[in-house]
N, C-alpha and C. Protein backbone atom coordinates (compact mmCIF):
# COMPACT_ATOMS: atom_id res chain seq x y z
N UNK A 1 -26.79 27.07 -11.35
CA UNK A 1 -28.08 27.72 -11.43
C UNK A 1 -27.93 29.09 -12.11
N UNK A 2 -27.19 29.08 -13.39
CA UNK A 2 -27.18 30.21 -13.60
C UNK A 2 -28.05 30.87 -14.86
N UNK A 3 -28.22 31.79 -15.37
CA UNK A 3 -28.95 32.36 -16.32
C UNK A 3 -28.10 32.15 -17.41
N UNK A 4 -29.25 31.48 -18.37
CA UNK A 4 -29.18 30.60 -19.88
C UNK A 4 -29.61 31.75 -20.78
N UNK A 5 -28.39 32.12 -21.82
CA UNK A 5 -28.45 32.86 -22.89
C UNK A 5 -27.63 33.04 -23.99
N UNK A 6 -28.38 33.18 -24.93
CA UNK A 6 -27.85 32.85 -26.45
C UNK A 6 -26.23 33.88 -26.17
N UNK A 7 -25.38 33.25 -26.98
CA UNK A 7 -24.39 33.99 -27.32
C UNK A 7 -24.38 35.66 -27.53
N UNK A 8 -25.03 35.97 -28.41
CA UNK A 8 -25.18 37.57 -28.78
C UNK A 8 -26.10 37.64 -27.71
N UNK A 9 -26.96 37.16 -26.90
CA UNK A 9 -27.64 37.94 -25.94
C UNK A 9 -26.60 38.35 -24.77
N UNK A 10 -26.35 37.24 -24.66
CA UNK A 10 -25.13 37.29 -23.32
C UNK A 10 -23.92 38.47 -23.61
N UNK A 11 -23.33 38.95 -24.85
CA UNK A 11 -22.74 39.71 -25.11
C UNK A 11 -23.51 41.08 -24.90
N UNK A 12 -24.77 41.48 -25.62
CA UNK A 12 -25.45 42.35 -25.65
C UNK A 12 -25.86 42.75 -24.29
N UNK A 13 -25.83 41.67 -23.50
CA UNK A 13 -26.21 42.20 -21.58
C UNK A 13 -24.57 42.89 -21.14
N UNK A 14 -23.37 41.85 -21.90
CA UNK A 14 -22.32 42.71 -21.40
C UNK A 14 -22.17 43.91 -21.45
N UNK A 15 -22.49 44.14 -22.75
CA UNK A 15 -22.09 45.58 -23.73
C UNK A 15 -22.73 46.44 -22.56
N UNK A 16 -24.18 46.23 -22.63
CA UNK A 16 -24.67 47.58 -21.89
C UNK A 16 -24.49 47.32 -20.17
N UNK A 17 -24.08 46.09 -19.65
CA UNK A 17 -23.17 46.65 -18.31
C UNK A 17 -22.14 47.14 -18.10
N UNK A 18 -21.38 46.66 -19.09
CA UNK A 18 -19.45 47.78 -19.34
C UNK A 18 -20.41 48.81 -19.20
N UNK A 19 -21.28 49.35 -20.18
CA UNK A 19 -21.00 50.65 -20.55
C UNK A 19 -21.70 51.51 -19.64
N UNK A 20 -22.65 51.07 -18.57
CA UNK A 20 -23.34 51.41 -17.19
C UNK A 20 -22.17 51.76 -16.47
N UNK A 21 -21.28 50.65 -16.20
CA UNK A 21 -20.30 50.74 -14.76
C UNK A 21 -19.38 51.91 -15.41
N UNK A 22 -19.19 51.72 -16.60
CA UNK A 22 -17.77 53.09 -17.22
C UNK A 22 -19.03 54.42 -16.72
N UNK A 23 -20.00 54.52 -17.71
CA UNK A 23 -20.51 55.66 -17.31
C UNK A 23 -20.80 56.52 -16.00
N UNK A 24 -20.96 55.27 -14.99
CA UNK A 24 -20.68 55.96 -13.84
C UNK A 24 -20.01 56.43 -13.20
N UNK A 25 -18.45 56.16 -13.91
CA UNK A 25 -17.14 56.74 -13.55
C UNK A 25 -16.87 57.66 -14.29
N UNK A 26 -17.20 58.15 -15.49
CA UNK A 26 -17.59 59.08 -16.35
C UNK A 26 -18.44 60.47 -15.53
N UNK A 27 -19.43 59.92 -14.69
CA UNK A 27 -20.08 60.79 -14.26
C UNK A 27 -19.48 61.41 -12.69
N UNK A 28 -18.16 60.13 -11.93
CA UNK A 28 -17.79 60.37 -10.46
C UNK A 28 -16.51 61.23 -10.92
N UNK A 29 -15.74 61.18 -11.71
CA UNK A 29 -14.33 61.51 -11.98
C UNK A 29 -14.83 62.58 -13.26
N UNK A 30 -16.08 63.01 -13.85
CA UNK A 30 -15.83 64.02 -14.68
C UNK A 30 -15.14 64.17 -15.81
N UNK A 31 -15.64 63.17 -16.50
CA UNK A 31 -14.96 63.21 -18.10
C UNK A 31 -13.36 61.87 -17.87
N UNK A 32 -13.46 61.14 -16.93
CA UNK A 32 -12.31 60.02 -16.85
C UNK A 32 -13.16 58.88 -17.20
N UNK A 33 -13.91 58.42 -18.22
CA UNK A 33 -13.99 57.14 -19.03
C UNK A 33 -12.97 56.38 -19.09
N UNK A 34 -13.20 55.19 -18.44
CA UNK A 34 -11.72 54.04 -19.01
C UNK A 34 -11.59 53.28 -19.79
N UNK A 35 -11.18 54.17 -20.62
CA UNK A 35 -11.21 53.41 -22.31
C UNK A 35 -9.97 52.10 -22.41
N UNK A 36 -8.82 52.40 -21.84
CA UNK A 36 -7.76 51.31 -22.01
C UNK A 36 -8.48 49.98 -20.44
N UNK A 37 -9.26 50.64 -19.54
CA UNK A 37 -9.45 49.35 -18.88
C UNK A 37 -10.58 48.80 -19.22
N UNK A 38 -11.52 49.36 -20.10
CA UNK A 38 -12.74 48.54 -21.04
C UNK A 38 -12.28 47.52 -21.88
N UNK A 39 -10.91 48.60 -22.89
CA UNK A 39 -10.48 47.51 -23.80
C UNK A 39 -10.09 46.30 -23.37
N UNK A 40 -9.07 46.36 -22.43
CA UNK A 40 -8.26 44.93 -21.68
C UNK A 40 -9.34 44.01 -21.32
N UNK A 41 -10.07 44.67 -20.29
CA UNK A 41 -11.56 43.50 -19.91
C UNK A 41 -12.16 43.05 -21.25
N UNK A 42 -12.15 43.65 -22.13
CA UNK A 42 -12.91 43.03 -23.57
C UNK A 42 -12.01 41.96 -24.31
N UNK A 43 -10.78 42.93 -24.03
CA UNK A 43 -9.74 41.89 -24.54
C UNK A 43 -9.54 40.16 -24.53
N UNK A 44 -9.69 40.19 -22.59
CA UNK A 44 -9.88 38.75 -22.29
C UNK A 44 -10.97 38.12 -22.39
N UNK A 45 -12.08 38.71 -22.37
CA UNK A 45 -13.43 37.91 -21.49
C UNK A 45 -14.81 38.09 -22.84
N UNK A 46 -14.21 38.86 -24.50
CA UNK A 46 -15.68 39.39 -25.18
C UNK A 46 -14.73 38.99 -26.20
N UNK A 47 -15.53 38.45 -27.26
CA UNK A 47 -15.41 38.25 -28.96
C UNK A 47 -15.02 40.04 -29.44
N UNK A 48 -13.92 39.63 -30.01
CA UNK A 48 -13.38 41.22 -30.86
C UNK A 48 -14.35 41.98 -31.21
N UNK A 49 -15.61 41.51 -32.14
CA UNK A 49 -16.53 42.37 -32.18
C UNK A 49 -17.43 43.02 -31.53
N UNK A 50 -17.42 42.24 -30.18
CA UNK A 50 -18.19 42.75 -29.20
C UNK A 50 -17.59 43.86 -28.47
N UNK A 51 -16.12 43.53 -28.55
CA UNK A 51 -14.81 44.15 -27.59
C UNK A 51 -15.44 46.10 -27.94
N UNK A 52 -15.59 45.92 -29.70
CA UNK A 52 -15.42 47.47 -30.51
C UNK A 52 -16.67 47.45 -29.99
N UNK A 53 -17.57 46.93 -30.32
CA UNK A 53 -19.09 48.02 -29.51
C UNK A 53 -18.98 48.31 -28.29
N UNK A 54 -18.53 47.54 -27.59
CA UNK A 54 -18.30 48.05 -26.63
C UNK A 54 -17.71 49.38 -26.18
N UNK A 55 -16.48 49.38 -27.22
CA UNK A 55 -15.94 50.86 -26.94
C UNK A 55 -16.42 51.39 -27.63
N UNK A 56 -17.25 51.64 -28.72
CA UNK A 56 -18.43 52.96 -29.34
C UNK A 56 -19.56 53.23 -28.54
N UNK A 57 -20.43 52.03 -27.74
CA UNK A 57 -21.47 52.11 -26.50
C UNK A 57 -20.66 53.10 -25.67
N UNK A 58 -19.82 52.79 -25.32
CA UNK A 58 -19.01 53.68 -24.04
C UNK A 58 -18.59 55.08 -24.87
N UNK A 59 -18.08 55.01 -25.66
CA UNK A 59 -17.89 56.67 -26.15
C UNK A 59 -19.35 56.80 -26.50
N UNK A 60 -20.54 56.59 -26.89
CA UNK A 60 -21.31 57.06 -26.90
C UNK A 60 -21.95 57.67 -25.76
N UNK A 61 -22.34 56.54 -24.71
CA UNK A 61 -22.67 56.97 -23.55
C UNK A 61 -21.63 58.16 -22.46
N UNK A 62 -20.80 57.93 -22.89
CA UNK A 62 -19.47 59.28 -22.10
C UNK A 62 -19.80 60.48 -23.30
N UNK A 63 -20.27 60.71 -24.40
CA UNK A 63 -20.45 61.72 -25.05
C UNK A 63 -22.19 62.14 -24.87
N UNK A 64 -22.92 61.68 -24.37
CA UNK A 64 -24.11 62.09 -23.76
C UNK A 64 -24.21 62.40 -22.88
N UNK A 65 -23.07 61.95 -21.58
CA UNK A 65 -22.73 62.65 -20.60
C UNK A 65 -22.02 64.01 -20.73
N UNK A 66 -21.01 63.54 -20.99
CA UNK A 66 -20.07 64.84 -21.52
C UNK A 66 -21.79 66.27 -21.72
N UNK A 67 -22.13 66.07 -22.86
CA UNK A 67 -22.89 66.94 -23.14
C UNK A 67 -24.14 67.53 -22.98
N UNK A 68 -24.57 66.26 -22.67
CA UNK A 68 -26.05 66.35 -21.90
C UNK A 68 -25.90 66.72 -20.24
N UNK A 69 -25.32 66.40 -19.67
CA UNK A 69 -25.45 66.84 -18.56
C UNK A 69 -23.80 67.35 -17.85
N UNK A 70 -22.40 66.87 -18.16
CA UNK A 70 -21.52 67.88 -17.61
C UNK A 70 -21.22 69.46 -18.54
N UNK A 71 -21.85 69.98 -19.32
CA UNK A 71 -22.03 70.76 -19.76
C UNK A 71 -20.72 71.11 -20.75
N UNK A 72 -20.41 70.22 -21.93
CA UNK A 72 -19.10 70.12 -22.76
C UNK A 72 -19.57 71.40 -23.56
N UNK A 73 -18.69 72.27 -24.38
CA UNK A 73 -18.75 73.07 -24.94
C UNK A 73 -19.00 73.08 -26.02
N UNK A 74 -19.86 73.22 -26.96
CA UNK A 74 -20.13 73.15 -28.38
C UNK A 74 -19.29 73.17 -29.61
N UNK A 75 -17.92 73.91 -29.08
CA UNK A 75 -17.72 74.46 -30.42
C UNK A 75 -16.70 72.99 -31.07
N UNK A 76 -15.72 73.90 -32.34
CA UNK A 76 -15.14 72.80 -32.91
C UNK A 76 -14.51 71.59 -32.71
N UNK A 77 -13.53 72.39 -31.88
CA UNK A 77 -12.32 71.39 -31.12
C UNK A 77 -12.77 70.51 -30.10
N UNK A 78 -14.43 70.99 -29.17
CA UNK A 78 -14.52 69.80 -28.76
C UNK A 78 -15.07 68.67 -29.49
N UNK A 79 -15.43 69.02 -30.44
CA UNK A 79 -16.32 67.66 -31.57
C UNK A 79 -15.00 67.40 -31.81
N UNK A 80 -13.83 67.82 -32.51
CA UNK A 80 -12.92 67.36 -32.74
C UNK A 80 -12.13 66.36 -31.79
N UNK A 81 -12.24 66.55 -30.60
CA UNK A 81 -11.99 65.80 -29.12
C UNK A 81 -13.04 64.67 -29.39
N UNK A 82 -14.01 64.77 -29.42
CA UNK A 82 -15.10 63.32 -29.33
C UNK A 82 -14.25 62.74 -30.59
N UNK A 83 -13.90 63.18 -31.66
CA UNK A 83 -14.02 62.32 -32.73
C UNK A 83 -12.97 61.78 -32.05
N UNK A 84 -11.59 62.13 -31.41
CA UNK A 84 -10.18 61.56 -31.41
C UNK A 84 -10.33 60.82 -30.05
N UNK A 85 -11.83 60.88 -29.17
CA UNK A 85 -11.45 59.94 -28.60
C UNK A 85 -12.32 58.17 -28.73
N UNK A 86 -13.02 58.79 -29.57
CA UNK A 86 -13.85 57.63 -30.61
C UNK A 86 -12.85 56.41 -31.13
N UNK A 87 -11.45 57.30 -31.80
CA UNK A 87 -10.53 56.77 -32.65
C UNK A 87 -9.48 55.60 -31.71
N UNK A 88 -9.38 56.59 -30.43
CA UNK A 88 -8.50 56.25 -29.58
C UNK A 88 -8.92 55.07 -28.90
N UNK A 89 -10.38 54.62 -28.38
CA UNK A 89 -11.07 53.96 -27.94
C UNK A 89 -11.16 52.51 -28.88
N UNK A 90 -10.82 52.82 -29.98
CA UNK A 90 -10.91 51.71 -30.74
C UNK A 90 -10.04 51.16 -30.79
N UNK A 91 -8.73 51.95 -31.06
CA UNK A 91 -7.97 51.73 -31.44
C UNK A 91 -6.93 50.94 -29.89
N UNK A 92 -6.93 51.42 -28.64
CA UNK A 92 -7.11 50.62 -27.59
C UNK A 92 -7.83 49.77 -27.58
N UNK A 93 -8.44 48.56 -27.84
CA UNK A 93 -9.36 47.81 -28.24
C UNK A 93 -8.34 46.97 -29.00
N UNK A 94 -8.40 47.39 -30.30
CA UNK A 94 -7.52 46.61 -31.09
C UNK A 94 -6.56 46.16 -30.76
N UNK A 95 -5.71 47.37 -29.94
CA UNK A 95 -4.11 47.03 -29.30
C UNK A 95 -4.24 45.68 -28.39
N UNK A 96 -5.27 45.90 -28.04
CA UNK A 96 -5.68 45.40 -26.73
C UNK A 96 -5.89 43.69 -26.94
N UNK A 97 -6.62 43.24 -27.90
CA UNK A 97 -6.58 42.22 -28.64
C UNK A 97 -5.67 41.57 -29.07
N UNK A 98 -5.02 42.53 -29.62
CA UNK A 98 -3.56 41.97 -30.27
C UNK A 98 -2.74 41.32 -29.44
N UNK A 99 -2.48 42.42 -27.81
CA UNK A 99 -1.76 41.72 -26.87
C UNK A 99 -2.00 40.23 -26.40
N UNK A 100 -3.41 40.63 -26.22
CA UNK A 100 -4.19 39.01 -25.51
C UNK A 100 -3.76 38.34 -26.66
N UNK A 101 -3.98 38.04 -28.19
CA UNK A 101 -3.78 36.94 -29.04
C UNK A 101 -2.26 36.75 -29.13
N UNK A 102 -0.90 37.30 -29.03
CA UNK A 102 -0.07 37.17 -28.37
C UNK A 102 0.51 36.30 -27.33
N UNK A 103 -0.19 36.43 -26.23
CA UNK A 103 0.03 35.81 -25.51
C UNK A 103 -0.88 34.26 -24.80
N UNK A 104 -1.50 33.80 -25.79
CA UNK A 104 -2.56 32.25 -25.97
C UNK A 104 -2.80 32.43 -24.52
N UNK A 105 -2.46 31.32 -23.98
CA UNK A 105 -3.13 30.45 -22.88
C UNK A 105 -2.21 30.94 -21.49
N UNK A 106 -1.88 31.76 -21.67
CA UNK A 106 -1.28 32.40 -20.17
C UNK A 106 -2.08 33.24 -19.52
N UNK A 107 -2.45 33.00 -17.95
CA UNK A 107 -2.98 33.24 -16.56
C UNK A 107 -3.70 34.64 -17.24
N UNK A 108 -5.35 34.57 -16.76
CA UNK A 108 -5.68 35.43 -17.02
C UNK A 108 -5.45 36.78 -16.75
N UNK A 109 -4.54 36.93 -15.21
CA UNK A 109 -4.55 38.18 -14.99
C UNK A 109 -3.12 38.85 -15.96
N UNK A 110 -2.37 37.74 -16.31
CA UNK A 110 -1.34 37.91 -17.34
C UNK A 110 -1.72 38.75 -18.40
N UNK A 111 -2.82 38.14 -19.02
CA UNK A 111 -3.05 38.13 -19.97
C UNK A 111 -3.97 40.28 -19.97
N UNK A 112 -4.74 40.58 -18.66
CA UNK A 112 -5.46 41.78 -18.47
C UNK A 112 -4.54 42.57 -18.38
N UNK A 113 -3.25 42.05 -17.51
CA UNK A 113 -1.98 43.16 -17.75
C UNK A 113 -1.70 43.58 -18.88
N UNK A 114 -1.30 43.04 -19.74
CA UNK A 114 -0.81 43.07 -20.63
C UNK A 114 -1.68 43.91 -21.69
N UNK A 115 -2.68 43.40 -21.86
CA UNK A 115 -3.73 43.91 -22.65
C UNK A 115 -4.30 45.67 -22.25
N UNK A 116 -3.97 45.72 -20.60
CA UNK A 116 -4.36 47.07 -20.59
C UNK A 116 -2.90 48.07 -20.78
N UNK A 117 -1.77 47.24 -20.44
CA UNK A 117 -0.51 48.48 -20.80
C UNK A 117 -0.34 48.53 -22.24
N UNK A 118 -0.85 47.60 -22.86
CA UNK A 118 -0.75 48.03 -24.37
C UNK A 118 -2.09 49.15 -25.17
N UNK A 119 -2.99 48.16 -24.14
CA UNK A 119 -4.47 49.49 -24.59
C UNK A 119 -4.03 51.42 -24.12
N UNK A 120 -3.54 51.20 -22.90
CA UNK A 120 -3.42 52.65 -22.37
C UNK A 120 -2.55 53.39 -23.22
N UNK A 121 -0.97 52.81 -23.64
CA UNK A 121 -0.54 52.98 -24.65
C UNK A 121 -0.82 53.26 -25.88
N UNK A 122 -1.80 52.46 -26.48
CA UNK A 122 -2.07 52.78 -27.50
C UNK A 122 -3.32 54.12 -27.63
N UNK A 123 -4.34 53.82 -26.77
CA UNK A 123 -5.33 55.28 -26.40
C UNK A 123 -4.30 56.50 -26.83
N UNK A 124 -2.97 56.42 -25.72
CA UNK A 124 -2.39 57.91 -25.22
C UNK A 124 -1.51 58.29 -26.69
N UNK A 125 -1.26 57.03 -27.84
CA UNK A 125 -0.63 57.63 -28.69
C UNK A 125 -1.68 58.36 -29.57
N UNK A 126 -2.75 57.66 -30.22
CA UNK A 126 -3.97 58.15 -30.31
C UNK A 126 -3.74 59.73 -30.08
N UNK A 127 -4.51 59.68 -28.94
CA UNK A 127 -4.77 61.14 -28.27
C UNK A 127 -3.32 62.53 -28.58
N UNK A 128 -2.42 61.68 -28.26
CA UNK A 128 -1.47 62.81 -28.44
C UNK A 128 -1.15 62.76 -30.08
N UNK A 129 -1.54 62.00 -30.76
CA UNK A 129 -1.63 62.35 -32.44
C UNK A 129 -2.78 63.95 -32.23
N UNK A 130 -4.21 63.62 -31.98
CA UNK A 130 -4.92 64.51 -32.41
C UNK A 130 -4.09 65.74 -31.62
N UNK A 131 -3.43 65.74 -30.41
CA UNK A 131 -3.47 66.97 -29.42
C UNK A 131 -2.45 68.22 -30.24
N UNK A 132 -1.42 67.35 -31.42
CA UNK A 132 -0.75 68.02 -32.15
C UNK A 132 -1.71 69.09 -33.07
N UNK A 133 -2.95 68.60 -33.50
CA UNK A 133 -3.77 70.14 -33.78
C UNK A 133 -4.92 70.59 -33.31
N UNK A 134 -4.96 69.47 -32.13
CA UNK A 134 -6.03 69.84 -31.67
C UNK A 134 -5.52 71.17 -30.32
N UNK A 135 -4.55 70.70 -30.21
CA UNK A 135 -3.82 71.46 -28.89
C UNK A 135 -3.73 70.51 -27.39
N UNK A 136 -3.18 71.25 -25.95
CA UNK A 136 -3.16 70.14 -25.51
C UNK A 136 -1.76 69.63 -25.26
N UNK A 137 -1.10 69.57 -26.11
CA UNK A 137 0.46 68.84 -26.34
C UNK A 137 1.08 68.77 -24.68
N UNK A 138 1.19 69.95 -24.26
CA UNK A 138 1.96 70.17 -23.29
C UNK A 138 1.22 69.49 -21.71
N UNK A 139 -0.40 69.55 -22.16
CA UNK A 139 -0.45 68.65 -20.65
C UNK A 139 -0.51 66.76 -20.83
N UNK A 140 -0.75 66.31 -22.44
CA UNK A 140 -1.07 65.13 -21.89
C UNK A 140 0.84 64.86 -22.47
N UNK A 141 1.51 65.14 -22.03
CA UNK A 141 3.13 64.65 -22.02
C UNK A 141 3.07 64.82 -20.49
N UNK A 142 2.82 65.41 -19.93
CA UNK A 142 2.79 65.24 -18.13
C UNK A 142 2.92 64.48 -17.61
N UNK A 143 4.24 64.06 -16.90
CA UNK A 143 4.25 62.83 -16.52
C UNK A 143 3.71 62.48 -15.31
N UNK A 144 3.63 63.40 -14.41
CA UNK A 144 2.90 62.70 -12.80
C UNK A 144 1.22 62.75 -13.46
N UNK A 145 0.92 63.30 -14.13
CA UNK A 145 -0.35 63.42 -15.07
C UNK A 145 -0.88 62.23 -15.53
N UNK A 146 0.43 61.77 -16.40
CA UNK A 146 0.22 60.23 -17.33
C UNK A 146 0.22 59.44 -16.12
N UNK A 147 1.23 59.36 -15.17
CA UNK A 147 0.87 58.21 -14.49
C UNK A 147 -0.13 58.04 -12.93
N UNK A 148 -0.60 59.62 -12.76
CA UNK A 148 -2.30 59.46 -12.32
C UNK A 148 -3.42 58.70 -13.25
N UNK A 149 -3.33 59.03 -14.24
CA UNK A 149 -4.40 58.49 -15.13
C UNK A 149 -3.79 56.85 -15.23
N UNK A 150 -2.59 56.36 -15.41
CA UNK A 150 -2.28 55.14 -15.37
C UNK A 150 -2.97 53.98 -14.10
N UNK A 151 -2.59 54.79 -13.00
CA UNK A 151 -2.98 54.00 -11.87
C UNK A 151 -5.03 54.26 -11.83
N UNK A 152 -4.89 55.45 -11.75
CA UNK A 152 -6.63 55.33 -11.75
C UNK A 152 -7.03 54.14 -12.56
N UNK A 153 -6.93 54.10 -13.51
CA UNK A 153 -7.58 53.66 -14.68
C UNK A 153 -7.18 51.80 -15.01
N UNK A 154 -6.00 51.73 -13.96
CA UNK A 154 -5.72 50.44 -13.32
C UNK A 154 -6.77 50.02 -12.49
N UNK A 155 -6.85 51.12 -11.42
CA UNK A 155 -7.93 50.73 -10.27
C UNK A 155 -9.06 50.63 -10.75
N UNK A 156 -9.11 51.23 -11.80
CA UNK A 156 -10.72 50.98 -12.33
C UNK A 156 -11.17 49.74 -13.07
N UNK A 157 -9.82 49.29 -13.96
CA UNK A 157 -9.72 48.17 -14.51
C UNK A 157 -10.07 47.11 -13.26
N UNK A 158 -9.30 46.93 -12.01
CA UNK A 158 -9.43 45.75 -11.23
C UNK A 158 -11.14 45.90 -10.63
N UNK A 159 -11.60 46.92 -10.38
CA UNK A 159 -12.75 46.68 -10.06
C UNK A 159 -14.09 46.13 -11.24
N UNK A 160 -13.25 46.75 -12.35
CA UNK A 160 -14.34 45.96 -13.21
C UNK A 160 -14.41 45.00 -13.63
N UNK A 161 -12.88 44.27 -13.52
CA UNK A 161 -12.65 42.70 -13.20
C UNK A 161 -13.17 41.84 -12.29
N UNK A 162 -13.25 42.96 -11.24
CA UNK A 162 -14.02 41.92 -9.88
C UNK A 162 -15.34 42.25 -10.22
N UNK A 163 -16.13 43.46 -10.61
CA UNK A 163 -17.22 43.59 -11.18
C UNK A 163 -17.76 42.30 -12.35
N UNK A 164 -17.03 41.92 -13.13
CA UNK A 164 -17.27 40.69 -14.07
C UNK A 164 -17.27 39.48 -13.49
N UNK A 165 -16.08 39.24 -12.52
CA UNK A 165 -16.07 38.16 -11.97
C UNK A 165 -17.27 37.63 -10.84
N UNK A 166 -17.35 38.57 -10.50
CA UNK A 166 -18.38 38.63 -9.08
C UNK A 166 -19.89 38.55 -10.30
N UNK A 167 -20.33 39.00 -11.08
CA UNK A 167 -21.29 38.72 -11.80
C UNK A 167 -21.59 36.83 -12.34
N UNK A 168 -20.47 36.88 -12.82
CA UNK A 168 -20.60 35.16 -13.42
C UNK A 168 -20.63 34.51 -12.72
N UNK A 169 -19.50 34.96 -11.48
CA UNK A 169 -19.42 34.50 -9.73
C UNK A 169 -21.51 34.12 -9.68
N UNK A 170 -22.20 34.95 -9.89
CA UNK A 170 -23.55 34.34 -8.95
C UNK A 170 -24.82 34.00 -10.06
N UNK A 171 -24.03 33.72 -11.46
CA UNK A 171 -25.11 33.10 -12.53
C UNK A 171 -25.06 33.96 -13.89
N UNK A 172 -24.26 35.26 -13.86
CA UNK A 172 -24.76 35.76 -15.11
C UNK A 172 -24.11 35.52 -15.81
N UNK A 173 -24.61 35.03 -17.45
CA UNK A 173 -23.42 34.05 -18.34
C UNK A 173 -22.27 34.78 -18.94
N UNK A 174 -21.41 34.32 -19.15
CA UNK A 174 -19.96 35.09 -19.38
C UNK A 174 -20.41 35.55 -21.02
N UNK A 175 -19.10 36.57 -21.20
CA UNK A 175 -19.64 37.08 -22.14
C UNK A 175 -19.34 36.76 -23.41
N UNK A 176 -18.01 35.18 -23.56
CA UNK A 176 -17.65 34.11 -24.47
C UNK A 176 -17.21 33.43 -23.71
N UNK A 177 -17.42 32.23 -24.26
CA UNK A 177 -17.00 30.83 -23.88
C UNK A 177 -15.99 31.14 -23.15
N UNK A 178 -15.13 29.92 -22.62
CA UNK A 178 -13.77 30.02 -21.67
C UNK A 178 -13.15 29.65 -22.85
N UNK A 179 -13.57 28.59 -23.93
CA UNK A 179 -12.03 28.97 -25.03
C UNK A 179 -12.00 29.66 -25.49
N UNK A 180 -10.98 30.09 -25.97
CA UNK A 180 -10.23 30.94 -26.72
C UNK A 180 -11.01 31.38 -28.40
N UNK A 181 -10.79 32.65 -28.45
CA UNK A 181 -11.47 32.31 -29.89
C UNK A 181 -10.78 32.96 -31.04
């Protein structure tokens, strides 16, 4: 009994629930968007192209937060920050893809592991490219730092797994087929 919808609709309901549930963690944790646990969930469960809007919806919506209401600072370096984490967001995404096509037909949660230690990875190289002029250097090398943000952003990943699952769980249509694409 579940709700019947075209392909791109069913994606287009995903897009803007990722980017609801991120934003609200955006708004509880204060600028912690989970860009490597968006990517991984996109990784397994959304068509590549959906995967990237997804992460521009979400940096969009975390940069309206950011500015519209946690009060981000105008000047250069933070536009320079939105742009590098625009880049980073994608580019986790991509990584993120890559892992999942990698690894075909192995266990989905295999497959979310994988996809998010390569997304987080790839975000944090990202980020620490721009931090070389953007500044910065010295806290995101932090290691009890890196691996707070690792585990958060794990925990955030599994809830938005059970968040997806528990959705299709009671009718809402997945956001691609179960094969592979």
């Amino acid at each position: 009994m579940g709700m019947t919808l075209s392909r791109p609709a069913a994606s287009a309901l995903w897009i803007v629930l990722l980017t609801a549930a991120s934003t609200a963690t955006t708004l509880m944790f204060a600028c912690a968007t989970p860009f490597p646990s968006l990517a991984a969930l996109a990784a397994v469960h959304m068509h590549r192209a959906d995967g990237i809007k997804l992460m521009l919806a979400t940096w969009l919506a975390s940069q309206i937060v950011g500015f519209g209401v946690l009060g981000y600072p105008h000047g250069l370096d933070t536009l320079g920050w939105a742009v590098a984490l625009a880049m980073a967001a994608v580019c986790s995404a991509i990584a993120a893809y890559a892992a999942v096509d990698r690894l075909g037909e192995r266990p989905v949660i295999a497959r979310l592991a994988a996809a998010y230690i390569v997304a987080f990875a790839a975000f944090k190289a990202v980020i620490l490219a721009w931090a070389v002029g953007l500044g910065g250097l010295d806290t995101l090398l932090e290691p009890s730092l890196l691996q707070r943000q690792f585990l958060r952003d794990g925990a955030m990943l599994a809830g938005l797994f059970l968040l997806y699952r528990a959705l299709v769980g009671i009718g809402l249509p997945a956001a691609r087929e179960a094969s592979p694409c």
